[in-house]
Protein backbone atom coordinates (compact mmCIF):
# COMPACT_ATOMS: atom_id res chain seq x y z
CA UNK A 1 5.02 -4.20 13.73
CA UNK A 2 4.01 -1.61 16.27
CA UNK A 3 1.57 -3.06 18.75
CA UNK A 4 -1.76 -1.20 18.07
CA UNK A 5 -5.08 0.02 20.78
CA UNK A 6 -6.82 -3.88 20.19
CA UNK A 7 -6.65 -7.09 21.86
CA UNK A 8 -4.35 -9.69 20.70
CA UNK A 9 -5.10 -12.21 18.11
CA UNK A 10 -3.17 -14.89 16.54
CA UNK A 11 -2.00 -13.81 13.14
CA UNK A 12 -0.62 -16.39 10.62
CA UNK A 13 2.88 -14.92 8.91
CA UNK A 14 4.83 -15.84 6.05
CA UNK A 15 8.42 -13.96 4.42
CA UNK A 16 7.75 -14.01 0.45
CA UNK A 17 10.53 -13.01 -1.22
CA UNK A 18 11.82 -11.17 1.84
CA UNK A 19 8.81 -9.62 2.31
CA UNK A 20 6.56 -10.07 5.51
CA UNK A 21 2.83 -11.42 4.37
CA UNK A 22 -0.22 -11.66 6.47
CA UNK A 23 -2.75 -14.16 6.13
CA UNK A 24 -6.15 -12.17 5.44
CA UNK A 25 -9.10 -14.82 6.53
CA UNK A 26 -11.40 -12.52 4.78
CA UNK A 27 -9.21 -12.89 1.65
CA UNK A 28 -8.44 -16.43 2.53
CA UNK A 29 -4.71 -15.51 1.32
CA UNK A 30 -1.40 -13.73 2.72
CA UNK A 31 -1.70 -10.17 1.42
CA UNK A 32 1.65 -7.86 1.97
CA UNK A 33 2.48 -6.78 5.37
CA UNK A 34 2.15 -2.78 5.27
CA UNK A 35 1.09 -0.18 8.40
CA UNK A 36 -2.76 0.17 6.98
CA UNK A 37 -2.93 -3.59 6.16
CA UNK A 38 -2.00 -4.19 9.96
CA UNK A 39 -4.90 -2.08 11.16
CA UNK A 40 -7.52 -3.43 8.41
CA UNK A 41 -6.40 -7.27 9.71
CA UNK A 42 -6.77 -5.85 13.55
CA UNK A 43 -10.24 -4.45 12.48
CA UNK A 44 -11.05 -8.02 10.68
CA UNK A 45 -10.15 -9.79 13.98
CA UNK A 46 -12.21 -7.58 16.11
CA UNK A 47 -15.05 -7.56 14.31
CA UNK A 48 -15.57 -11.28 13.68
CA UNK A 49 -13.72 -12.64 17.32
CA UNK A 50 -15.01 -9.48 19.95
CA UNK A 51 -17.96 -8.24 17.96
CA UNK A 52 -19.21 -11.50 16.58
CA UNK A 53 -19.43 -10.83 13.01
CA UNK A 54 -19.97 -13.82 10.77
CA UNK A 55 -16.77 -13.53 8.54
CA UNK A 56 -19.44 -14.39 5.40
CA UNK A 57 -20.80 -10.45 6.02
CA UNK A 58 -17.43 -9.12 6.13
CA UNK A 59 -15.84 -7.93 2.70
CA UNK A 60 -12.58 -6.63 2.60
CA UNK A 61 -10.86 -3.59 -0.34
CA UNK A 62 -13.43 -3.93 -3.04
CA UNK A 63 -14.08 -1.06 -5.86
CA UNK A 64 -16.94 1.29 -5.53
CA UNK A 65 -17.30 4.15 -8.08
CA UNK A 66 -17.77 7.39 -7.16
CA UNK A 67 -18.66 9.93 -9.66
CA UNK A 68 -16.59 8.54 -12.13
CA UNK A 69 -13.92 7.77 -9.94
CA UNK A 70 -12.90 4.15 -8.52
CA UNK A 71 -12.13 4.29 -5.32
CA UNK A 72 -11.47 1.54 -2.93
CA UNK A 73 -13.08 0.43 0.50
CA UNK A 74 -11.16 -0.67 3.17
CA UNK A 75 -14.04 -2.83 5.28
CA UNK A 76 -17.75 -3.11 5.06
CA UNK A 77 -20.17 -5.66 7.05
CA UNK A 78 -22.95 -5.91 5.60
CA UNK A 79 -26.45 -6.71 7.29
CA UNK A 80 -28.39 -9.98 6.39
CA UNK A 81 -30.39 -8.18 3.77
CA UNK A 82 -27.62 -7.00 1.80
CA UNK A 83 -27.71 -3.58 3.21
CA UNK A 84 -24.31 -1.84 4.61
CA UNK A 85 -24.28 -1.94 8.27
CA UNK A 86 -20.41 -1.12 8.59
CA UNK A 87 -18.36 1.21 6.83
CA UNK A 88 -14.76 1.07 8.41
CA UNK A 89 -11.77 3.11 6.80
CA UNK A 90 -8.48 1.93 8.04
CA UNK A 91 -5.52 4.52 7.84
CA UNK A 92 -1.76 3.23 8.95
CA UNK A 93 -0.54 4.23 12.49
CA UNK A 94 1.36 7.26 11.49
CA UNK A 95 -1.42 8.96 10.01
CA UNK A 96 -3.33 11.36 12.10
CA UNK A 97 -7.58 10.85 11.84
CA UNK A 98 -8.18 13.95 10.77
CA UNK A 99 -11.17 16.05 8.65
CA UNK A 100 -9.61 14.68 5.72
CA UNK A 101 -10.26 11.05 7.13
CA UNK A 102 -13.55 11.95 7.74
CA UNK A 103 -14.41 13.56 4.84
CA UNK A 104 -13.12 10.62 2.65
CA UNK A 105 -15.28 8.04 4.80
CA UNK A 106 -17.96 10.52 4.19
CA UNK A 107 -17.81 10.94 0.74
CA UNK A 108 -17.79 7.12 0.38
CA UNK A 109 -20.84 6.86 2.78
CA UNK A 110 -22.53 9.21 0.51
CA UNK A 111 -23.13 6.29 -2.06
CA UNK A 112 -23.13 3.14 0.27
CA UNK A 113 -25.71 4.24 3.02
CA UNK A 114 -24.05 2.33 5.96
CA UNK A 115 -26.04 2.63 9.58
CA UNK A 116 -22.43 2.95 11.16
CA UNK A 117 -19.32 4.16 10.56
CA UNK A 118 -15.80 3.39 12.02
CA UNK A 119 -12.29 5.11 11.03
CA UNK A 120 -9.63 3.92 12.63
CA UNK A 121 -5.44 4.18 12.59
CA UNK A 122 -5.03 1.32 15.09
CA UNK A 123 -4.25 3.60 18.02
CA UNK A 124 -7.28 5.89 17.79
CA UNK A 125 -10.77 4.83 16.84
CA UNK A 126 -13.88 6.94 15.92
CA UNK A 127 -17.83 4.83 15.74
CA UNK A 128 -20.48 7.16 14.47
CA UNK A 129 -24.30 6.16 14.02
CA UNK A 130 -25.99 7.65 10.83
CA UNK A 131 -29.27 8.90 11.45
CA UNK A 132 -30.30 9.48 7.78
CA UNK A 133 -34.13 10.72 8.21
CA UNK A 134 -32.84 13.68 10.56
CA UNK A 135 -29.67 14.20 8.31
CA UNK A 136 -27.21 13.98 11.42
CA UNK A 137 -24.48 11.49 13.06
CA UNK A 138 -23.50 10.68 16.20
CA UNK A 139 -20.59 9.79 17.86
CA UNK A 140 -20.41 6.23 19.69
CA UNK A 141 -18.08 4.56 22.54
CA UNK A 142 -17.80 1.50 20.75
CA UNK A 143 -19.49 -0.58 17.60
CA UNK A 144 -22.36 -2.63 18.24
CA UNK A 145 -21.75 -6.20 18.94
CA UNK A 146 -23.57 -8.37 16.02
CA UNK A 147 -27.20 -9.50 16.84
CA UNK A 148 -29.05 -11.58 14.48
């Protein structure tokens, strides 16, 4: 797999039926080996080993619906409370973070009120703050580091 713009981490691998898996400590189970699955385990690692995340506030690909539609999340950490603090769309390495990107992360963030945002394609990554009251964003260097 192509290396990607995070520190290193120590992946478990298994072949399946000659196909790679990736062990998903989220998930607590291999999941298949594609581009966007390498970024979202990346993401996992760096939130829970650099940023300090407790892996219990971490949930990875779960359904939300959005008018009428199902559509799936790639990461969200939530706070203590139960509240969003996270909101991370994962896209694979070939795909360019564009206004579409944004606009689907968006559109999602529209029903799950997260305080911070984070899309990502391995090599480039975007942080945004939500300021809801004043109805505007802005643009981060980096994620906050968990703090209890």
């Amino acid at each position: 797999m192509l290396s990607l713009n995070f520190p290193g981490y120590d992946f478990r691998f298994k072949s399946s039926e000659n196909k790679q898996q990736i062990f998903d400590i989220i998930r607590k189970k291999f999941v298949a080996l594609q581009p966007e699955e390498w970024v979202r385990q990346h993401v996992i690692h760096y939130l829970s080993i650099d940023k300090k995340y407790p892996t219990s506030l971490i949930n990875v690909e779960k359904t939300l619906s959005l008018n009428g539609l199902r559509k799936r999340y790639d990461i969200v950490v939530f706070n203590t409370d139960g509240s969003i603090h996270i909101l991370v769309e994962c896209k694979s390495p070939n795909i360019t973070i564009s206004q579409n990107v944004f606009d689907q992360i968006a559109r999602y963030n529209l029903k799950m009120k997260a305080e911070y945002l984070m899309v990502t394609n391995g090599l480039d990554h975007f942080y945004c703050n939500m300021n809801y009251e004043e109805e505007k964003y802005s643009f981060l260097r980096q994620i906050p580091d968990f703090s209890r």
